[in-house]
PDB file of N, CA and C in Angstrom:
ATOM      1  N   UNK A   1       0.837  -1.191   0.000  1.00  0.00           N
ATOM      2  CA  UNK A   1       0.000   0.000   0.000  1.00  0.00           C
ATOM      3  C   UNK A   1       0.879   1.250   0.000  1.00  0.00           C
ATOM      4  N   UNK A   2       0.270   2.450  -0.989  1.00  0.00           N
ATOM      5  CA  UNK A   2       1.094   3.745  -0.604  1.00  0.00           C
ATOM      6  C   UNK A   2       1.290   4.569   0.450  1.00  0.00           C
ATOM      7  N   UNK A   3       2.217   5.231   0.643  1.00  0.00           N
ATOM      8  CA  UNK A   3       1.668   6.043   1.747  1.00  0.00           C
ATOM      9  C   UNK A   3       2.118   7.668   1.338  1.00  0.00           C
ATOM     10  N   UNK A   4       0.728   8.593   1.565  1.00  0.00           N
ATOM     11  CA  UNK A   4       0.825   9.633   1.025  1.00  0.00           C
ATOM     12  C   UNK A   4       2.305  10.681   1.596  1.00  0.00           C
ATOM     13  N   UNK A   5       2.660  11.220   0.441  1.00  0.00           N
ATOM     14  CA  UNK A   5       3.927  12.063   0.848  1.00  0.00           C
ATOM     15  C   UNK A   5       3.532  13.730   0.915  1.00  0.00           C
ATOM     16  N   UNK A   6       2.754  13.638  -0.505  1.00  0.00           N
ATOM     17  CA  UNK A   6       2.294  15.087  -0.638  1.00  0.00           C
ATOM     18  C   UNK A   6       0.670  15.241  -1.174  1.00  0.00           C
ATOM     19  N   UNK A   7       0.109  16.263  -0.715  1.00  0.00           N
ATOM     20  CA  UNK A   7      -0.970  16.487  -1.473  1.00  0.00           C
ATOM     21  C   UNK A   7      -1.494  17.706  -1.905  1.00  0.00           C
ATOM     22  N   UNK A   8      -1.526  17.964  -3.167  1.00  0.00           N
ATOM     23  CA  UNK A   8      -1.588  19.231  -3.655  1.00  0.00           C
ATOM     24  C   UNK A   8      -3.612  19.406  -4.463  1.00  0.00           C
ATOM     25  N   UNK A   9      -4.049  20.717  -3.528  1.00  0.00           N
ATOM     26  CA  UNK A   9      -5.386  20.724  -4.361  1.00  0.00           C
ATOM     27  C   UNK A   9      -5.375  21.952  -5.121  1.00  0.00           C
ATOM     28  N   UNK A  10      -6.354  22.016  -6.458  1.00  0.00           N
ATOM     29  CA  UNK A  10      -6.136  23.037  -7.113  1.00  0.00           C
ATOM     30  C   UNK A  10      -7.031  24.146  -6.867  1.00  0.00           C
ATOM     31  N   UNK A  11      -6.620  25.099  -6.770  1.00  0.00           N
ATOM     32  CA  UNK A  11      -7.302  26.254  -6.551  1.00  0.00           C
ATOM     33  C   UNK A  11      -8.433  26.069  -6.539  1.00  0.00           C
ATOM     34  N   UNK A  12      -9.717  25.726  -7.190  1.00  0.00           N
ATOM     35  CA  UNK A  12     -10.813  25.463  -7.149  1.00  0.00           C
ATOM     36  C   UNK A  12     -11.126  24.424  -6.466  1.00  0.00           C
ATOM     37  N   UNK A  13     -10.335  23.771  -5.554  1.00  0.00           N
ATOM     38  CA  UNK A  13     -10.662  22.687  -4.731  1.00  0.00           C
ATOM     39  C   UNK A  13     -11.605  21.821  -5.462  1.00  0.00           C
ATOM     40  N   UNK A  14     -11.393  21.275  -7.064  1.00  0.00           N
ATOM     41  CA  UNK A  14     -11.824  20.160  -7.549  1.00  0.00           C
ATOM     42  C   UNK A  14     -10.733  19.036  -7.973  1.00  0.00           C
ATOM     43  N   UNK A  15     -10.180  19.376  -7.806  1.00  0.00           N
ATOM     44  CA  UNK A  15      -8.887  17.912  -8.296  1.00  0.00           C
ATOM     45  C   UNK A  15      -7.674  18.308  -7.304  1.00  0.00           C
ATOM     46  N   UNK A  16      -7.316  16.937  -7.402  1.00  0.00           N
ATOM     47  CA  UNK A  16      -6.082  16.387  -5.999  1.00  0.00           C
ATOM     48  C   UNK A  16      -4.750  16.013  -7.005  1.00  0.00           C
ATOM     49  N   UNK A  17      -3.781  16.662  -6.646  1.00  0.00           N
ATOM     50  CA  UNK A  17      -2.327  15.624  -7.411  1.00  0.00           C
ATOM     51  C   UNK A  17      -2.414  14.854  -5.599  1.00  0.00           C
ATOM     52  N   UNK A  18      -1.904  13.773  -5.677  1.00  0.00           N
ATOM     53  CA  UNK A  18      -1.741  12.457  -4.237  1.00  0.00           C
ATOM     54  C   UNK A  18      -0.019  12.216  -4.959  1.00  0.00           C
ATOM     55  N   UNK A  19       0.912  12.665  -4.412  1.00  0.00           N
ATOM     56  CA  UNK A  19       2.008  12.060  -4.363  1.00  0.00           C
ATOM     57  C   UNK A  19       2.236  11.325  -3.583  1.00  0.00           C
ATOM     58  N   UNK A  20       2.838  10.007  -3.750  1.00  0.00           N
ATOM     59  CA  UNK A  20       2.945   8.767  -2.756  1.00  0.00           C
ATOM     60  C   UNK A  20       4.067   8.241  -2.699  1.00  0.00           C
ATOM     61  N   UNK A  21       4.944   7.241  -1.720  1.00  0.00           N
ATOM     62  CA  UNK A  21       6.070   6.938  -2.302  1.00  0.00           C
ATOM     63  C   UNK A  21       4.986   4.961  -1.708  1.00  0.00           C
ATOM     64  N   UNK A  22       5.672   3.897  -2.640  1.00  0.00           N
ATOM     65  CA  UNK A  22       5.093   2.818  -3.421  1.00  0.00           C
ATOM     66  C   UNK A  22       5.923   1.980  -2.640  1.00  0.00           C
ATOM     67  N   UNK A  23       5.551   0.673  -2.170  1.00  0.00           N
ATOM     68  CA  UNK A  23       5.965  -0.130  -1.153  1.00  0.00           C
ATOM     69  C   UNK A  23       7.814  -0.592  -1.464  1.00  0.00           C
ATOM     70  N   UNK A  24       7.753  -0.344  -2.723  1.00  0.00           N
ATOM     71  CA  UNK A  24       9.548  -0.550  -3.550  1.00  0.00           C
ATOM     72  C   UNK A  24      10.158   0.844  -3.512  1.00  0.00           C
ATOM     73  N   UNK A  25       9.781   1.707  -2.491  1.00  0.00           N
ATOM     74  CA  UNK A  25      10.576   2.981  -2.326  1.00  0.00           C
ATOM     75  C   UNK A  25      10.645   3.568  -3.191  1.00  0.00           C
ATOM     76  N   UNK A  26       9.848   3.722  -4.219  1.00  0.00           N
ATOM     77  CA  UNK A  26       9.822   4.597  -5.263  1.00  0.00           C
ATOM     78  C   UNK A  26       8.965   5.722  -5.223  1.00  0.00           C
ATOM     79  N   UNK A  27       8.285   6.518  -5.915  1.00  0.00           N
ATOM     80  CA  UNK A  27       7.185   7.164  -5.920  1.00  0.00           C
ATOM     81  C   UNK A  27       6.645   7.591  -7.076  1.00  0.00           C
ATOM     82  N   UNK A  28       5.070   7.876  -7.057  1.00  0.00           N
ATOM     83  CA  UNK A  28       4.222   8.370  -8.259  1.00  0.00           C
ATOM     84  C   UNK A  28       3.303   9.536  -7.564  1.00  0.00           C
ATOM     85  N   UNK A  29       2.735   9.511  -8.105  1.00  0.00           N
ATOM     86  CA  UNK A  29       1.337  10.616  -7.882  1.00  0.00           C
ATOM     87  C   UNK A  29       0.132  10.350  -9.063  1.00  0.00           C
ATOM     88  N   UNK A  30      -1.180  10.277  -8.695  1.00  0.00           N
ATOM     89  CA  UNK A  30      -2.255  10.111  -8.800  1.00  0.00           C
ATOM     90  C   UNK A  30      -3.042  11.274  -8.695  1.00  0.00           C
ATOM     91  N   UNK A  31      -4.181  11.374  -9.716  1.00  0.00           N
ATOM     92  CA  UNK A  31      -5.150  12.856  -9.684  1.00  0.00           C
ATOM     93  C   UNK A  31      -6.411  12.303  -9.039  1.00  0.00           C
ATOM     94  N   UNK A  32      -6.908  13.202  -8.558  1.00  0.00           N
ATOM     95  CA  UNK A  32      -8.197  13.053  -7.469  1.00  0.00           C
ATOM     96  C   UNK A  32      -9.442  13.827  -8.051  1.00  0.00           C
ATOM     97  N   UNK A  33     -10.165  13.199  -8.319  1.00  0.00           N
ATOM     98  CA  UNK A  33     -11.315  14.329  -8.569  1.00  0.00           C
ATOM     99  C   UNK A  33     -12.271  14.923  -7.146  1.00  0.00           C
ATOM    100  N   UNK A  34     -13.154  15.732  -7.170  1.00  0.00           N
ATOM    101  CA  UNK A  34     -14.052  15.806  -6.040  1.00  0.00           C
ATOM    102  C   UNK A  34     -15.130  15.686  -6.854  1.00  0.00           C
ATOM    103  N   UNK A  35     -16.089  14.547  -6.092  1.00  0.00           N
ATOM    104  CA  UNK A  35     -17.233  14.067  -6.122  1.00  0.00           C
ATOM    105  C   UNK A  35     -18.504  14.491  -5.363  1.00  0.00           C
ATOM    106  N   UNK A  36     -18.815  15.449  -5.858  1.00  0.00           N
ATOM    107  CA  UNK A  36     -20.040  16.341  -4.915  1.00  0.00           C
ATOM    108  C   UNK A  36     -19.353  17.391  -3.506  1.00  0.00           C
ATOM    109  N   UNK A  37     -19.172  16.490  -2.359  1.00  0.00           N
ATOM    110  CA  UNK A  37     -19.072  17.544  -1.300  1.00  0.00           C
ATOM    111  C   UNK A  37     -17.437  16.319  -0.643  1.00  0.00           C
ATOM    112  N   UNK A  38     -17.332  15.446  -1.497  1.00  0.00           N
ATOM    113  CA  UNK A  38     -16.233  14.216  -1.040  1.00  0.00           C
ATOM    114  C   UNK A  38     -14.873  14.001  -2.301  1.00  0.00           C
ATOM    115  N   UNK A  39     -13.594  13.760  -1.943  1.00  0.00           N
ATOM    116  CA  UNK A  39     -13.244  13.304  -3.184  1.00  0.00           C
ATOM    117  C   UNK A  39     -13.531  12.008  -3.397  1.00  0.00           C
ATOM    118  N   UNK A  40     -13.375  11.978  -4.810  1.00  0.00           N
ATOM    119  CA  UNK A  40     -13.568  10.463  -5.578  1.00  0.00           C
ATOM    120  C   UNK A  40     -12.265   9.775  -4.959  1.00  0.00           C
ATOM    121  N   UNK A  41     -11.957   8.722  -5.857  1.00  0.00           N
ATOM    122  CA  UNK A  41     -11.070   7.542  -5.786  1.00  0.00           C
ATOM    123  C   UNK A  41      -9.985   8.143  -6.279  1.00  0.00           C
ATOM    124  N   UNK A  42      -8.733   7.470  -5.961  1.00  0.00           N
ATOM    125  CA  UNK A  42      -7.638   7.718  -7.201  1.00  0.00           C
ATOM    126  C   UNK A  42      -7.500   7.520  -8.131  1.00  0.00           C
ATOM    127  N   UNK A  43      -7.210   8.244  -9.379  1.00  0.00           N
ATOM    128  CA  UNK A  43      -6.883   7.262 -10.517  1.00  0.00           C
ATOM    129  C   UNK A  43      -6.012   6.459 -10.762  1.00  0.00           C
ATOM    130  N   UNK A  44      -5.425   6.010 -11.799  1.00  0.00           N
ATOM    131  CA  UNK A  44      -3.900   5.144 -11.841  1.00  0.00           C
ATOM    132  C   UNK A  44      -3.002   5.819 -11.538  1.00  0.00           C
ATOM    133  N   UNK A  45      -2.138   5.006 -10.722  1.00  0.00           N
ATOM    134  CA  UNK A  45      -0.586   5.670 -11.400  1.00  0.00           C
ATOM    135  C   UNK A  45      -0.239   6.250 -12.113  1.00  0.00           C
ATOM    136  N   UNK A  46       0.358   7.408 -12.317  1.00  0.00           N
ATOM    137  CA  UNK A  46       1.398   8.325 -13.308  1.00  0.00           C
ATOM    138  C   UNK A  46       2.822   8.119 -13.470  1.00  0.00           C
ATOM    139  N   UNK A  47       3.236   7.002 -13.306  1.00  0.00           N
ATOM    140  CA  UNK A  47       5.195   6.597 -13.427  1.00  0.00           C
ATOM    141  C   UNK A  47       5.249   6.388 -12.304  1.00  0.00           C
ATOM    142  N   UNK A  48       6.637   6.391 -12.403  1.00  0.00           N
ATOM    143  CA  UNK A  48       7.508   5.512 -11.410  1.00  0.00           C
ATOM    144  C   UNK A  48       8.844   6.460 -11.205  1.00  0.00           C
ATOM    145  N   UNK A  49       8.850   7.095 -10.063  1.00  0.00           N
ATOM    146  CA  UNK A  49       9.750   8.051 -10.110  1.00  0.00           C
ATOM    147  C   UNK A  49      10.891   7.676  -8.572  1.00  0.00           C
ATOM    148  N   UNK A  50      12.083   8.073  -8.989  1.00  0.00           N
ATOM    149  CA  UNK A  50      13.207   8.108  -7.562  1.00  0.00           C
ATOM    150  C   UNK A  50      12.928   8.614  -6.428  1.00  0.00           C
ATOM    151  N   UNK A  51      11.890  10.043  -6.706  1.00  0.00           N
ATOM    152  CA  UNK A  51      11.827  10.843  -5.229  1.00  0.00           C
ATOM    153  C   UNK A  51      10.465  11.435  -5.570  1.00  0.00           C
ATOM    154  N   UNK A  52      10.139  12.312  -4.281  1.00  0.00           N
ATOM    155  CA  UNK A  52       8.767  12.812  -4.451  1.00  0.00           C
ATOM    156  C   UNK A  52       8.941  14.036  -5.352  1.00  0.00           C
ATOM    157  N   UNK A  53      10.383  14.885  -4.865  1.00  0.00           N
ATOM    158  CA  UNK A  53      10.371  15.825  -6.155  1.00  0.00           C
ATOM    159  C   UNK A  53      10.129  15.457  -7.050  1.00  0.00           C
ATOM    160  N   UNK A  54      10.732  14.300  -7.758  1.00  0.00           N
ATOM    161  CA  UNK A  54      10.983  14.183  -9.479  1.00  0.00           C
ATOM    162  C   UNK A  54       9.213  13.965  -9.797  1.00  0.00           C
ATOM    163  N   UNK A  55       8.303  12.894  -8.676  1.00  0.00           N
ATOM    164  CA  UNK A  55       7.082  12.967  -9.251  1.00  0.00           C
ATOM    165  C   UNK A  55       6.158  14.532  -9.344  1.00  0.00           C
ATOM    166  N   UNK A  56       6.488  15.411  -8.475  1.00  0.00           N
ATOM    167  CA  UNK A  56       6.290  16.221  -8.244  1.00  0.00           C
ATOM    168  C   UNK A  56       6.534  17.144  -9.549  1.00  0.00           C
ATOM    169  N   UNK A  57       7.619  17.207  -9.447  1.00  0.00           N
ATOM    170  CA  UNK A  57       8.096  18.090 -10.975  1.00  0.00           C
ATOM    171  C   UNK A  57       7.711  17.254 -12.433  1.00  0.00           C
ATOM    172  N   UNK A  58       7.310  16.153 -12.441  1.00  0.00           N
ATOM    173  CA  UNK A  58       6.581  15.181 -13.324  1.00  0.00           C
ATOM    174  C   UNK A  58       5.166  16.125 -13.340  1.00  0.00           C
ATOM    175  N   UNK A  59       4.741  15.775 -12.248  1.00  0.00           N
ATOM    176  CA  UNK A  59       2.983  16.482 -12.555  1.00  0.00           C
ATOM    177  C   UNK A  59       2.910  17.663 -12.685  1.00  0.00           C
ATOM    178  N   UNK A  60       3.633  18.775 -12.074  1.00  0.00           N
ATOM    179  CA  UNK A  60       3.704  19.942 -13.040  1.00  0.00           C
ATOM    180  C   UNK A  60       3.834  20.063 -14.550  1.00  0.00           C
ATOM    181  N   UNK A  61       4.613  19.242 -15.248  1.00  0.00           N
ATOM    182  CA  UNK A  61       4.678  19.545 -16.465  1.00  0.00           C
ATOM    183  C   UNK A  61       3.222  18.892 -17.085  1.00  0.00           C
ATOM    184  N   UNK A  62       2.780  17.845 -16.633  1.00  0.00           N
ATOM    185  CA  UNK A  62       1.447  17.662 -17.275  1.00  0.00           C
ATOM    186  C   UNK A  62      -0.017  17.914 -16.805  1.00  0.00           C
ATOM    187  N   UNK A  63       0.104  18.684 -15.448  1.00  0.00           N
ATOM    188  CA  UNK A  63      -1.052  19.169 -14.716  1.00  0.00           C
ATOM    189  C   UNK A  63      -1.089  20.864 -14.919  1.00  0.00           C
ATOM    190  N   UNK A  64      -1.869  21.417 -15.557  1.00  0.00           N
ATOM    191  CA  UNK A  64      -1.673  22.542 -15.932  1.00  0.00           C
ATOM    192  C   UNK A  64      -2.321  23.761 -14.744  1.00  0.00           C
ATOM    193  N   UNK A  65      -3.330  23.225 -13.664  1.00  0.00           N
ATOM    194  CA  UNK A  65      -3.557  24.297 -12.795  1.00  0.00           C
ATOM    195  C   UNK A  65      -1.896  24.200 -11.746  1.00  0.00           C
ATOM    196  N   UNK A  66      -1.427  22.830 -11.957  1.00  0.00           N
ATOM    197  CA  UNK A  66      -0.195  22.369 -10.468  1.00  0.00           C
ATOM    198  C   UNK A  66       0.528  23.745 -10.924  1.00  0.00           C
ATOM    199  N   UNK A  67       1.188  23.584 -12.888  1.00  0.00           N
ATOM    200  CA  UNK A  67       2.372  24.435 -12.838  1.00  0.00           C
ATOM    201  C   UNK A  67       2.086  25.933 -12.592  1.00  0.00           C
ATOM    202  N   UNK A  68       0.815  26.034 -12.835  1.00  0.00           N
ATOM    203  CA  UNK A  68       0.576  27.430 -12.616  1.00  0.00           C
ATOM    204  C   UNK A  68       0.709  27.778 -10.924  1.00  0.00           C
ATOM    205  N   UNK A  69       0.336  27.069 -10.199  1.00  0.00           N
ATOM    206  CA  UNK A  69       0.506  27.114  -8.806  1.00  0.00           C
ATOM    207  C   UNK A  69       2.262  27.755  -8.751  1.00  0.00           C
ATOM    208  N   UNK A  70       3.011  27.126  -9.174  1.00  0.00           N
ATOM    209  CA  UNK A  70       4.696  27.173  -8.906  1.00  0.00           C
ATOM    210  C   UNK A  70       4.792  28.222 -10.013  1.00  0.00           C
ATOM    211  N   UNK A  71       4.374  29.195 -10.001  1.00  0.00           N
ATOM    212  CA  UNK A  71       4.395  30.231 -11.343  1.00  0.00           C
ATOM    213  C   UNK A  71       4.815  31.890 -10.204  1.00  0.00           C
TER     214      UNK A  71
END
């Protein structure tokens, strides 16, 4: 099981990046939707990364409210 490292919500408090590091010491991050007044589930995996930065700096480049956050 993962265990959460980071969790980033987007300004509109409708979607979650879940950075995790993965029982093989690795880490990914997963997007979250919110489901009415709850979030939903996770989705899949997004890679397989060395550290929480690198997933971190991973979902910035393809999460477009994250990079604007670090702007």
């Amino acid at each position: 099981m993962n265990t959460v490292a980071k969790q980033l919500t987007s300004p509109d408090h409708q979607e979650q990046i879940v950075i995790s590091q993965r029982d093989d010491a690795t880490f990914t991050y997963q997007r979250r939707m919110k489901d009415g007044a709850n979030w939903g589930p996770l989705g899949p995996e997004c890679g397989i990364y060395d550290s929480a930065l690198t997933a971190e700096t991973e979902a910035m480049q393809r999460v477009s409210w994250l990079a604007l956050l670090r702007q």
